[in-house]
N, C-alpha and C. Protein backbone atom coordinates (compact mmCIF):
# COMPACT_ATOMS: atom_id res chain seq x y z
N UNK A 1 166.50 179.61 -56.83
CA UNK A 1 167.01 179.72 -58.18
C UNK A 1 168.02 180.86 -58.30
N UNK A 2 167.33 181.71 -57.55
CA UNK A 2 168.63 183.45 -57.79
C UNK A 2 170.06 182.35 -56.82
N UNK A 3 169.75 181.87 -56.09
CA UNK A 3 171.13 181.53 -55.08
C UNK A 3 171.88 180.55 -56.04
N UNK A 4 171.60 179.40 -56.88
CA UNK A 4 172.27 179.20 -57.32
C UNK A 4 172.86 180.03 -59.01
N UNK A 5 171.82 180.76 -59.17
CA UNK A 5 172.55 181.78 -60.41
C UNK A 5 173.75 182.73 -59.68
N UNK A 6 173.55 182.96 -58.76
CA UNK A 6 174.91 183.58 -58.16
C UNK A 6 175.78 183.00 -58.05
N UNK A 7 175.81 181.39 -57.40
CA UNK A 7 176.81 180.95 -57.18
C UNK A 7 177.55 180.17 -59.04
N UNK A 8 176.60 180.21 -59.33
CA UNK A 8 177.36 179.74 -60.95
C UNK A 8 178.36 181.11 -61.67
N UNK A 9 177.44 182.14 -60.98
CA UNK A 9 178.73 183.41 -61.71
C UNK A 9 179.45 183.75 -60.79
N UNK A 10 179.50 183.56 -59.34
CA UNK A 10 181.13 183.65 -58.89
C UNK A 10 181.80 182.13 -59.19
N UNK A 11 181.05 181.05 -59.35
CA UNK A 11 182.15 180.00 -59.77
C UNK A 11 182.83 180.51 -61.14
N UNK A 12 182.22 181.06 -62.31
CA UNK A 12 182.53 181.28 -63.47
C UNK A 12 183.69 182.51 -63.53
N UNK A 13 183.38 183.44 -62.43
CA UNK A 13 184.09 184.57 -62.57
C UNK A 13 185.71 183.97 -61.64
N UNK A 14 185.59 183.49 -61.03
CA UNK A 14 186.75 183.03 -60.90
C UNK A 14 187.83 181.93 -61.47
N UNK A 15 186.65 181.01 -62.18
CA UNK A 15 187.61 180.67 -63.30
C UNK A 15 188.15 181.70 -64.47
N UNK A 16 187.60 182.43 -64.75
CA UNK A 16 188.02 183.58 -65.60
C UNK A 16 189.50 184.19 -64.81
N UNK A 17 189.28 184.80 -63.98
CA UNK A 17 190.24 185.42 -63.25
C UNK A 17 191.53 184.23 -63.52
N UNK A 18 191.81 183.40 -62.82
CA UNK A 18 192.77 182.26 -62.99
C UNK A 18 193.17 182.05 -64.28
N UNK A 19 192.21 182.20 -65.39
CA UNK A 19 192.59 182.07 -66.58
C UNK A 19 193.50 182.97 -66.85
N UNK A 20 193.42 184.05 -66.91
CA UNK A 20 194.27 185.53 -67.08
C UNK A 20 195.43 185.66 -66.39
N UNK A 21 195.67 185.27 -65.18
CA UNK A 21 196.98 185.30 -64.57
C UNK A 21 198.00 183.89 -65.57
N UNK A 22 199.43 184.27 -65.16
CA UNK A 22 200.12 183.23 -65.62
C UNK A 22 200.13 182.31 -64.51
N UNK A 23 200.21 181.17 -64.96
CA UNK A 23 200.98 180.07 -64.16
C UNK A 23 202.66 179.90 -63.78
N UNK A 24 203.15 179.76 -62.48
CA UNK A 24 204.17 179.78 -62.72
C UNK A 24 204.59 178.48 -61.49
N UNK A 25 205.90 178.06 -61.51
CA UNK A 25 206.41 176.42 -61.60
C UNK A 25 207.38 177.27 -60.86
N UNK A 26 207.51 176.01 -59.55
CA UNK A 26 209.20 176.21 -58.88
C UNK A 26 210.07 175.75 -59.99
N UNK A 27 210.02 175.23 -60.96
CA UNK A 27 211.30 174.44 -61.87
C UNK A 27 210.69 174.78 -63.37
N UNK A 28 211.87 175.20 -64.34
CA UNK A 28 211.70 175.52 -65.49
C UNK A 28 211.09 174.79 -66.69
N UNK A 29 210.55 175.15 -67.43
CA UNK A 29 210.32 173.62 -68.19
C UNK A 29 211.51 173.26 -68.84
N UNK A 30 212.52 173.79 -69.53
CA UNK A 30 213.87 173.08 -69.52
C UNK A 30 214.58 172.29 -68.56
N UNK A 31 214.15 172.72 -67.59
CA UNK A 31 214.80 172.00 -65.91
C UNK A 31 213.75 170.64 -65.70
N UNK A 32 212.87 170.77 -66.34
CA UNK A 32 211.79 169.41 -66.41
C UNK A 32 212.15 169.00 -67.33
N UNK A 33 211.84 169.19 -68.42
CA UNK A 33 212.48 168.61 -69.48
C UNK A 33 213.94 167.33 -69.40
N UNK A 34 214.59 167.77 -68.93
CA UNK A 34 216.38 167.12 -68.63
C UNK A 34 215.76 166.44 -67.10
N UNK A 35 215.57 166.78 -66.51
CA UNK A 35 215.09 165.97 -65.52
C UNK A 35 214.35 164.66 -65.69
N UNK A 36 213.22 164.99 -66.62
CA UNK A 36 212.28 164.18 -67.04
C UNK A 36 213.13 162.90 -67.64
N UNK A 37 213.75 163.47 -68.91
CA UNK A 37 214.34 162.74 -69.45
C UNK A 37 215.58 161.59 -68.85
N UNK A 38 216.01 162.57 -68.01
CA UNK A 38 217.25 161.70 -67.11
C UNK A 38 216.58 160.57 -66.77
N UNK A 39 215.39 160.48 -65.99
CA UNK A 39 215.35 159.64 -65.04
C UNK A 39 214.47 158.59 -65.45
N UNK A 40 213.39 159.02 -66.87
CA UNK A 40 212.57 158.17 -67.75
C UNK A 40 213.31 157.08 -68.90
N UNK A 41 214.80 157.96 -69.13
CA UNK A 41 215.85 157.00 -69.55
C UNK A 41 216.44 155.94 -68.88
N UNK A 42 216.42 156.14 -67.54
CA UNK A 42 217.26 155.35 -66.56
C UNK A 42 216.11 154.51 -66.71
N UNK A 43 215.07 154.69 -66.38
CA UNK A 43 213.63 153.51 -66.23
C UNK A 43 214.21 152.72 -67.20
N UNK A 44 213.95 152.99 -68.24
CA UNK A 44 213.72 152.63 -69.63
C UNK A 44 214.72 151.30 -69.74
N UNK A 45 216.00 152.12 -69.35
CA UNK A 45 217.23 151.11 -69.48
C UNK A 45 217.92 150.36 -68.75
N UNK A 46 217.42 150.70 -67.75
CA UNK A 46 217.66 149.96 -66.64
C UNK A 46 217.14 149.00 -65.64
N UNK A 47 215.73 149.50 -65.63
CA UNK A 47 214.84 148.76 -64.99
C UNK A 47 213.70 148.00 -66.11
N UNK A 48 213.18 148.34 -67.10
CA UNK A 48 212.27 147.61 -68.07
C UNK A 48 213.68 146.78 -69.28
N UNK A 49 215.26 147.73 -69.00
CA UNK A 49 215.77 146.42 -69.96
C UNK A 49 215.65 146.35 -71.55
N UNK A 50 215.24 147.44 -71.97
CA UNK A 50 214.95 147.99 -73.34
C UNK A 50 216.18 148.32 -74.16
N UNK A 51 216.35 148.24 -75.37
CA UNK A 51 217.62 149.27 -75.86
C UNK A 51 217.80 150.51 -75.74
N UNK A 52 219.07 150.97 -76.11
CA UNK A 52 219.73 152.47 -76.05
C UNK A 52 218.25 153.27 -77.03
N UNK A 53 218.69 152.93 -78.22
CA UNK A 53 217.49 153.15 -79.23
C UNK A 53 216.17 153.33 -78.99
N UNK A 54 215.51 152.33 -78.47
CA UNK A 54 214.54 152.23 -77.99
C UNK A 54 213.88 153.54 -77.13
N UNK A 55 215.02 153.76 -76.17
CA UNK A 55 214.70 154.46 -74.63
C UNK A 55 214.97 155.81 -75.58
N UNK A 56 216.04 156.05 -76.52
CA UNK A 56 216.95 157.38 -76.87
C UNK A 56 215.24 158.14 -77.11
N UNK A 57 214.27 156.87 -78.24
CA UNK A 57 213.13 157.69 -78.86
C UNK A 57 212.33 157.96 -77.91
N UNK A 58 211.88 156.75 -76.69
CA UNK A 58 210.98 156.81 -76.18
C UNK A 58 210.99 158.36 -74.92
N UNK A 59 212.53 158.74 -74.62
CA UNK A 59 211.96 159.97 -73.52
C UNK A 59 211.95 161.20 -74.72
N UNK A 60 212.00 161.32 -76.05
CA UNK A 60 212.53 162.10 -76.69
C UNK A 60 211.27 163.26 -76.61
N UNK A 61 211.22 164.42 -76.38
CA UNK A 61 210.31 165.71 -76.38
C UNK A 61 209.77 166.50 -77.39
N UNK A 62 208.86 166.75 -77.21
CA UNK A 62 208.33 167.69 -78.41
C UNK A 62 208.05 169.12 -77.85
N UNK A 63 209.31 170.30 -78.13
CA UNK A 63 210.25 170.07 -79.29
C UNK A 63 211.01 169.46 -78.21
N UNK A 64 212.22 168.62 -79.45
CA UNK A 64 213.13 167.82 -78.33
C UNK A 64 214.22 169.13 -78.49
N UNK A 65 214.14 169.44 -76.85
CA UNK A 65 214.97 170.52 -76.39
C UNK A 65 216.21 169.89 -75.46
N UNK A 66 216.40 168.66 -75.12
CA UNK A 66 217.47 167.58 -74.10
C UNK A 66 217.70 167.02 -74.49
N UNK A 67 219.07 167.09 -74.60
CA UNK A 67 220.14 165.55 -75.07
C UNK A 67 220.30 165.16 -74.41
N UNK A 68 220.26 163.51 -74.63
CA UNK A 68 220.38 162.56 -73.88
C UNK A 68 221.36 161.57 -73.71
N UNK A 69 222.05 161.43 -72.79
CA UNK A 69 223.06 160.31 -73.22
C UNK A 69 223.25 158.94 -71.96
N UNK A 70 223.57 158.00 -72.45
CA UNK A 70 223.70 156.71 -71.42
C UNK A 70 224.54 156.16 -70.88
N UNK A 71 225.04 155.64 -69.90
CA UNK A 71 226.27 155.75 -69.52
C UNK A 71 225.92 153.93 -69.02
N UNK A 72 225.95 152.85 -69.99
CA UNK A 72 226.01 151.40 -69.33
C UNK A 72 226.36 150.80 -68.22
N UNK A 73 227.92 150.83 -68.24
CA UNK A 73 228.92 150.55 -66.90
C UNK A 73 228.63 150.87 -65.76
N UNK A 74 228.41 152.29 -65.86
CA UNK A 74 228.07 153.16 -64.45
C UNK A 74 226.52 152.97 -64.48
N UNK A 75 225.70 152.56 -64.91
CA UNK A 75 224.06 153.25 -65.15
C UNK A 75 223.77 154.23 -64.74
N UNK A 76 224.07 155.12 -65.41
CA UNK A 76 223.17 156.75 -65.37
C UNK A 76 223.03 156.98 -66.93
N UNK A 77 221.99 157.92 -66.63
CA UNK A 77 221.51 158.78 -67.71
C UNK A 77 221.68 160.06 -67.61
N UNK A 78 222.20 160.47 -68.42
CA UNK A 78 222.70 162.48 -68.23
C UNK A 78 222.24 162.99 -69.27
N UNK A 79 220.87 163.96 -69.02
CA UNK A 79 220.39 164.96 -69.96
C UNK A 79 221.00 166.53 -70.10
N UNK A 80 221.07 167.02 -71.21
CA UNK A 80 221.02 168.42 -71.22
C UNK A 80 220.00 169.28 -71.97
N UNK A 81 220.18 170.64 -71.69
CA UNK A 81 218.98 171.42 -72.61
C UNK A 81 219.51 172.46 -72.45
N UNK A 82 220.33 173.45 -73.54
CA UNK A 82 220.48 174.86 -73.77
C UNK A 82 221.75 175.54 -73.25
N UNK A 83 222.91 174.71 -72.88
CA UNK A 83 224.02 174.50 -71.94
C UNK A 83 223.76 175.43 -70.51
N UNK A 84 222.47 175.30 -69.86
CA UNK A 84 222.77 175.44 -68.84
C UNK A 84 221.98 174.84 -67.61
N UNK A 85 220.96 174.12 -68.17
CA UNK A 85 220.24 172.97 -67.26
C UNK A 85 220.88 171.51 -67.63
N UNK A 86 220.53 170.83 -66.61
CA UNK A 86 221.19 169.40 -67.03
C UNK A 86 220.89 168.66 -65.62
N UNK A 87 221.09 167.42 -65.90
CA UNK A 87 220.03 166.26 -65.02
C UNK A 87 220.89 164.82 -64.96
N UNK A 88 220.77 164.53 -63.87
CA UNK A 88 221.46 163.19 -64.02
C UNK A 88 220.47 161.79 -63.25
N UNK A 89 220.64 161.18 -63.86
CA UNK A 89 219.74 159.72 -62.93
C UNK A 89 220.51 158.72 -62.97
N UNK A 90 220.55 157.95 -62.05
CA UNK A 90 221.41 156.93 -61.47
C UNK A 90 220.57 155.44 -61.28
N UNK A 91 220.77 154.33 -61.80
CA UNK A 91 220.02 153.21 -61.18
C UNK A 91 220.36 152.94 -59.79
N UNK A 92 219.70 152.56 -59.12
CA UNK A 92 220.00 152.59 -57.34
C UNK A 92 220.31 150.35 -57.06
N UNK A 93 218.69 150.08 -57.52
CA UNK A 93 218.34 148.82 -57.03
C UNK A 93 217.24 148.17 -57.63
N UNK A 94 217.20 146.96 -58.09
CA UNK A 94 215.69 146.60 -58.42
C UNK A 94 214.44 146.91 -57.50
N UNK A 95 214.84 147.02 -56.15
CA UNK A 95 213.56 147.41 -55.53
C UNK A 95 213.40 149.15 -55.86
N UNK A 96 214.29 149.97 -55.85
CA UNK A 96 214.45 151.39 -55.64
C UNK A 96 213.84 152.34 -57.44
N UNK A 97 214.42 151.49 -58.37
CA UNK A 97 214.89 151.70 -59.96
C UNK A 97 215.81 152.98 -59.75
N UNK A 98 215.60 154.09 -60.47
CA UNK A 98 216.09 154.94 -60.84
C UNK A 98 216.07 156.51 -59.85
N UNK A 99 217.31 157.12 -59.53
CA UNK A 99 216.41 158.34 -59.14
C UNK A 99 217.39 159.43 -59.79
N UNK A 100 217.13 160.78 -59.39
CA UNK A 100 217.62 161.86 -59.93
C UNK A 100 219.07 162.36 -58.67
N UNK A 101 219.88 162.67 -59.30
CA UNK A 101 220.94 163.32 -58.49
C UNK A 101 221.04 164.58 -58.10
């Protein structure tokens, strides 16, 4: 009984610890954000075939921090966020869909 009361307060004490530090990300959440969006737009419109409209609401963020825009002819999608991240996605292939540039 003592062995597992120990092991429940170093499991506990180290979730604590982890709690208190920050988390931190190779990529910004603005840099996710425009990313995200780039390439969930390209899905959207390219491969499921949806409207501009449709896709504009469906990658839209809370807060929506990336503009989004569509490019038909060419198929890409080019996001921005804050003029200095920004994202592009390209349709490739029906087998491939969409990827990021």
């Amino acid at each position: 009984m003592r062995r597992l009361f120990a092991v429940c307060a170093l499991v506990l004490a180290s979730c604590a610890s982890d709690a208190s530090s920050p988390r931190t990300f190779a990529n910004s959440d603005p840099e996710l954000a425009v990313g995200n969006g780039a390439r969930m737009g390209c899905s959207c419109m390219f491969v499921m075939n949806m409207s501009e409209a449709f896709c504009r609401a469906w990658v839209r963020a809370s807060p929506d921090v990336a503009r989004v825009s569509f490019d038909a002819t060419a198929k890409t999608v080019e996001a921005a966020a804050f003029l200095s991240w920004a994202a592009k996605a390209r349709f490739v292939d029906e087998q491939h869909g969409c990827v990021l540039e």
